[in-house]
Protein backbone atom coordinates (compact mmCIF):
# COMPACT_ATOMS: atom_id res chain seq x y z
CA UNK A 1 64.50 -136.70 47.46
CA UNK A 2 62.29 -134.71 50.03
CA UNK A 3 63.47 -131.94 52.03
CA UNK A 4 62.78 -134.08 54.95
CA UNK A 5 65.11 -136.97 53.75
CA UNK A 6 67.76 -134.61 52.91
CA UNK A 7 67.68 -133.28 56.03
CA UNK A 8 67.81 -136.71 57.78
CA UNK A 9 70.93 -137.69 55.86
CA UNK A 10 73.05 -134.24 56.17
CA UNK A 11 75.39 -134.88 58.94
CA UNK A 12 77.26 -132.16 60.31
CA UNK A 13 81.18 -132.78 59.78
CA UNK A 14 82.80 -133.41 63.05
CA UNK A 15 84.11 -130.24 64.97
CA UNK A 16 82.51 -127.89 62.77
CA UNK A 17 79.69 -126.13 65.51
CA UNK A 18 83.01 -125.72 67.65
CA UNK A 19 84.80 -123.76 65.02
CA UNK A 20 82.08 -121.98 63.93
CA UNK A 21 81.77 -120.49 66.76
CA UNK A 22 85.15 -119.72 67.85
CA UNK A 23 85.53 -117.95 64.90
CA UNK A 24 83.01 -115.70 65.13
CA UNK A 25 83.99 -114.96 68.32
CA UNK A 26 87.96 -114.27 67.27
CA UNK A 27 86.55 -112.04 64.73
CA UNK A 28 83.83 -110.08 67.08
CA UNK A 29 87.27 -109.24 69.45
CA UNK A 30 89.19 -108.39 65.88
CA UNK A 31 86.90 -105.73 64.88
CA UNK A 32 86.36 -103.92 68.46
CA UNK A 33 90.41 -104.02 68.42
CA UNK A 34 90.44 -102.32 64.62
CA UNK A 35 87.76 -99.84 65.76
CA UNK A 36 90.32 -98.65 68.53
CA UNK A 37 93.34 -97.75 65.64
CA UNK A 38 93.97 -94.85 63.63
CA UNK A 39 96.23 -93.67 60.77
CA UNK A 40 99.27 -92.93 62.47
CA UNK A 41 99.05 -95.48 65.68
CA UNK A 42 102.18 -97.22 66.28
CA UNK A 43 103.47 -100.44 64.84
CA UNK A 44 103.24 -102.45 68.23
CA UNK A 45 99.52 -101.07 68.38
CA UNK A 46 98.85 -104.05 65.26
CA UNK A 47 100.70 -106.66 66.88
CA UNK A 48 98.00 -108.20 68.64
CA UNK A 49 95.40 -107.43 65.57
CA UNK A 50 97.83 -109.40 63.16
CA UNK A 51 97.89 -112.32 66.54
CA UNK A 52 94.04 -112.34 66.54
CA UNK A 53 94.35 -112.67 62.63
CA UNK A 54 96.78 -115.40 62.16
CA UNK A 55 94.57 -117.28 65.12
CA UNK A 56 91.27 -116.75 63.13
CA UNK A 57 92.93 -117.27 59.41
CA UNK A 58 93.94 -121.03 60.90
CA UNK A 59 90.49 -121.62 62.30
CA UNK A 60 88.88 -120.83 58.99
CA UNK A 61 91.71 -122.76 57.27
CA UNK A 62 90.73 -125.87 59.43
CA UNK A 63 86.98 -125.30 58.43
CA UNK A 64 87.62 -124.96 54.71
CA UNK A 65 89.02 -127.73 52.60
CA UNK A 66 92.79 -128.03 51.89
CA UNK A 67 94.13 -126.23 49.41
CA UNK A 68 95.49 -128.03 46.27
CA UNK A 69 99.27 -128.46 45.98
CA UNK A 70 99.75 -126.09 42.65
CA UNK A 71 96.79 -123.79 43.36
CA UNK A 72 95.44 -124.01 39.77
CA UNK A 73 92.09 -124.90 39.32
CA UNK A 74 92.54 -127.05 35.72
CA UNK A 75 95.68 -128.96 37.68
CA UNK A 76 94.99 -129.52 41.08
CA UNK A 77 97.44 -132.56 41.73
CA UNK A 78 99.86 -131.81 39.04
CA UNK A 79 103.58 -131.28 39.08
CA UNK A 80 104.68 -128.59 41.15
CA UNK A 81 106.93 -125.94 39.81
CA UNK A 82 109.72 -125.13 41.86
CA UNK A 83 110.60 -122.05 40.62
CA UNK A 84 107.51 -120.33 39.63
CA UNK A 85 107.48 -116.70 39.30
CA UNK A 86 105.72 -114.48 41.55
CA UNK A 87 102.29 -113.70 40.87
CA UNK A 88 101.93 -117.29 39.15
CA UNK A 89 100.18 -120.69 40.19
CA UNK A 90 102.93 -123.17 41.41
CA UNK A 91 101.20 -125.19 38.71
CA UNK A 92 104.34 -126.64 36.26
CA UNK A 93 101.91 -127.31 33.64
CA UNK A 94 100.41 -123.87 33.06
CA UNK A 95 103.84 -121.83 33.67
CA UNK A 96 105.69 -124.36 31.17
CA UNK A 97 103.12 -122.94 28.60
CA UNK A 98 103.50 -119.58 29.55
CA UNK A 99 107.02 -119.19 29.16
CA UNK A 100 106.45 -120.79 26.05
CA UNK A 101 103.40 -118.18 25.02
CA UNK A 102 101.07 -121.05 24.27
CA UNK A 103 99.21 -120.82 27.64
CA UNK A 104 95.37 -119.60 26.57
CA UNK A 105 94.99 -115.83 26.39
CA UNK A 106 91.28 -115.98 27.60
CA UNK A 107 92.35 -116.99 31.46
CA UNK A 108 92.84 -114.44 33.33
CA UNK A 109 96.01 -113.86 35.67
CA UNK A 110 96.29 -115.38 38.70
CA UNK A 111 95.65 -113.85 41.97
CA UNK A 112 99.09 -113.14 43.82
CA UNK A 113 99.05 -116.03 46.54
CA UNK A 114 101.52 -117.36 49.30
CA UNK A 115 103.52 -120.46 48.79
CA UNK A 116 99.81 -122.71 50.51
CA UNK A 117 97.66 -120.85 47.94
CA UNK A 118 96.13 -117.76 49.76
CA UNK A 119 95.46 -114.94 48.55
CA UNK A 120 98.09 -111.83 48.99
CA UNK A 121 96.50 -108.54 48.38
CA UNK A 122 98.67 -105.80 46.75
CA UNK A 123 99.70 -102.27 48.57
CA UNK A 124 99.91 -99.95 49.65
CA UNK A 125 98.78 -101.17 53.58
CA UNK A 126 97.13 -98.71 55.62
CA UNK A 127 94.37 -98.77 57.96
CA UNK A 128 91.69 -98.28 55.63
CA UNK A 129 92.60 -101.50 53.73
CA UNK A 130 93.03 -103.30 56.78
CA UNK A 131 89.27 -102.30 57.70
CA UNK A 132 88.18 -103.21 53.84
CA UNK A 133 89.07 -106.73 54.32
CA UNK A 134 87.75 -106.85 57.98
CA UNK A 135 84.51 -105.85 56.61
CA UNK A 136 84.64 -108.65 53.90
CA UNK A 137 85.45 -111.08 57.20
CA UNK A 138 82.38 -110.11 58.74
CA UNK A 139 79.91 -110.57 56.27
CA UNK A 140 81.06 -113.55 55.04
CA UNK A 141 81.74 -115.24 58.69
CA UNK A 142 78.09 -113.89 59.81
CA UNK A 143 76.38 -115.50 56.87
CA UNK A 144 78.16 -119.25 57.18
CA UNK A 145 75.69 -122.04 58.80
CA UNK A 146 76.78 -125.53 60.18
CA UNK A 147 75.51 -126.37 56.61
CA UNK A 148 77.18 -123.50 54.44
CA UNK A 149 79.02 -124.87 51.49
CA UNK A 150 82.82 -125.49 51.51
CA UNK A 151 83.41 -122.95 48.97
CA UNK A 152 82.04 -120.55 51.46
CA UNK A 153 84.10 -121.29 54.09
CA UNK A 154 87.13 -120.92 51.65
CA UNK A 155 86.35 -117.47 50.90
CA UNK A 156 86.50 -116.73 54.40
CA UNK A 157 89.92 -118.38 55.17
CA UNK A 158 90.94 -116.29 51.56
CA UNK A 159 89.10 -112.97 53.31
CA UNK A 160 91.41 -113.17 56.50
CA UNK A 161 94.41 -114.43 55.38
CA UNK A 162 94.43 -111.01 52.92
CA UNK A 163 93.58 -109.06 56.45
CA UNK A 164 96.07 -110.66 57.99
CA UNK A 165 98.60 -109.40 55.48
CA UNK A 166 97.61 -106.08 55.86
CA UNK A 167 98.60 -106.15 59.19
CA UNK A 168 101.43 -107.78 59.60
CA UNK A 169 103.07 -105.63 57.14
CA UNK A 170 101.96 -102.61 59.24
CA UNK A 171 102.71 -104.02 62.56
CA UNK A 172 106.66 -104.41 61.33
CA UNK A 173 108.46 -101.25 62.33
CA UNK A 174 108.72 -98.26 60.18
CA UNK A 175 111.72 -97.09 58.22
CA UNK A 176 113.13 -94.05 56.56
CA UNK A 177 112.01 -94.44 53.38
CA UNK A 178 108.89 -93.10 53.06
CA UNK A 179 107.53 -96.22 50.91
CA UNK A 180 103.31 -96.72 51.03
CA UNK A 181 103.78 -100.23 49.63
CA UNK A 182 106.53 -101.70 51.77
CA UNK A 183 105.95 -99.92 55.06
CA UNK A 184 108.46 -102.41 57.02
CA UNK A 185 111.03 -102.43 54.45
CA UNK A 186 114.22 -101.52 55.18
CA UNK A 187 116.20 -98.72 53.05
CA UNK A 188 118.70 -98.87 49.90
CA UNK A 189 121.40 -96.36 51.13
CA UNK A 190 122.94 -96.82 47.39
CA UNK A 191 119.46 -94.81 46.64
CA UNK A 192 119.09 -92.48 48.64
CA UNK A 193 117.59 -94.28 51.05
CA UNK A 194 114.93 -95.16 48.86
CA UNK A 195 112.46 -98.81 49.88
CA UNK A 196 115.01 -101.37 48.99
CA UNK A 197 112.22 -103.65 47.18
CA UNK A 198 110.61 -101.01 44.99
CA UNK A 199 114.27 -100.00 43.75
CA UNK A 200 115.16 -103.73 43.20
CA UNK A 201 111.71 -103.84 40.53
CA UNK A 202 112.98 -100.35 38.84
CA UNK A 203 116.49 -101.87 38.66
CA UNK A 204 114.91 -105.02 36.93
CA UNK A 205 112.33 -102.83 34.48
CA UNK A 206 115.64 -101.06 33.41
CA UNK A 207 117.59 -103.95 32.52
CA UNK A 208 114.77 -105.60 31.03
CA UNK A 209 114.07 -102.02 28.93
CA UNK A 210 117.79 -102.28 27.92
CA UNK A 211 117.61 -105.95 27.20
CA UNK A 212 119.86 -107.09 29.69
CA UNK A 213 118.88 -110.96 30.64
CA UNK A 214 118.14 -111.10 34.49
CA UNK A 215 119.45 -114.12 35.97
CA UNK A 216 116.87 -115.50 38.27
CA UNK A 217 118.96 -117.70 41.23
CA UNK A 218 117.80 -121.20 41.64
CA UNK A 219 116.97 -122.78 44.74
CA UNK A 220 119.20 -125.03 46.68
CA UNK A 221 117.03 -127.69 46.37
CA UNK A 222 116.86 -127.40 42.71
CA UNK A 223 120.47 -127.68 42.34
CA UNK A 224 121.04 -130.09 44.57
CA UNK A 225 119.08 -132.82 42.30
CA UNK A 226 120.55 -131.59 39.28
CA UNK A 227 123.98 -132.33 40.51
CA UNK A 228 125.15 -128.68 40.47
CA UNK A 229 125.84 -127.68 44.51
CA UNK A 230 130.01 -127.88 45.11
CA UNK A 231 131.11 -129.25 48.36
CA UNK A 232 132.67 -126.27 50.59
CA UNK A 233 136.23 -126.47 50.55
CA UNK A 234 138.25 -128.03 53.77
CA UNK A 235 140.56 -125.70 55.31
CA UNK A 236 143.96 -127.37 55.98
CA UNK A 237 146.64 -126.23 58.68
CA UNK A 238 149.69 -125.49 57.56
């Protein structure tokens, strides 16, 4: 087929000019906002960045395709795993084998996502992180065309959804603790007022160093269908 054929039969998806350019316009305001911060501005100073984010992340969404249900790429539209470890696909398939150890050692781990399949990036969240990803945002949005692929519109939903993050963990107010990975976390007072999440992962890397089993809780839906949820017991008068 000719170029000029292929041109003739491309037809730009519905909706798609108008989103282009919103987006590019929520992301111009973004990065004149970002340019405005520095390393010790306060909490309510991100607010409206993380907004602007969360406004542009769901444009992008609506210009990328949907996400698969599991977020793994072999089992797009398998069974969903309801309680799939963090850090893992949602994919029941692929987690069933490895917590068996018979998942293939060649694939790599998976990228830590949210419960829709985004990408979360890892701390600690500062400013300079925040402007990493914003950088990513803009030459990725700048390059897309009404004809750009959908695999590059994904990586710019996956580019501000990780800004996002950044963010919103820095626009939640500060604590005590001193913590660089959780900056909105609150405190342990049992540890010295220690970041309550990073002393919940030492407590667990103990007990699994002593070989104490961890019980992991199961969610109420879970139990529900396997018959296991107690009905609350009725108060009587005397």
């Amino acid at each position: 087929m000719s170029e000029t054929l292929r041109s003739q039969s491309y037809s730009v998806p519905t909706g798609r000019p108008f989103l282009l350019g919103e987006l590019r316009s929520k992301v111009a305001s973004i990065g004149d906002a970002v340019l405005g911060l520095w390393a010790d501005a306060h909490p309510a100073e991100y607010e409206p960045v993380a907004d602007d984010l969360y406004a542009a992340f769901r444009t992008a969404a609506n210009l990328a395709p949907p996400r698969s249900r599991t977020g793994c790429t072999t089992h797009p539209d398998g069974a969903v795993d309801p309680e799939a470890p963090q850090g893992w696909t949602r994919c029941l398939l692929c987690n069933s084998a490895r917590r068996r150890g018979t998942h293939p050692a060649d694939v790599p781990p998976p990228a830590r996502t949210n419960s829709l399949g985004y990408p979360v990036p890892d701390g600690p969240y500062d400013l300079p992180l925040l402007r990493h990803h914003l950088d990513a945002v803009n030459h990725l949005s700048y390059s897309l065309s009404l004809r750009s692929s959908d695999s590059e519109f994904a990586e710019v939903a996956d580019a501000l959804h990780q800004a996002f993050c950044v963010a919103r963990e820095l626009s939640r107010p500060r604590n005590t603790s001193g913590c660089n990975i959780h900056p909105g976390a609150p405190t342990d007072p049992t540890a010295g007022d220690a970041c309550i999440f990073c002393m919940g992962v030492e407590r667990r890397r103990a007990a699994e160093r002593a070989g104490i089993p961890v019980l992991v809780p199961r969610s109420p839906s879970v139990l529900a269908r396997r018959g296991r949820t107690r009905p609350s017991a009725r108060r009587t008068s005397l």
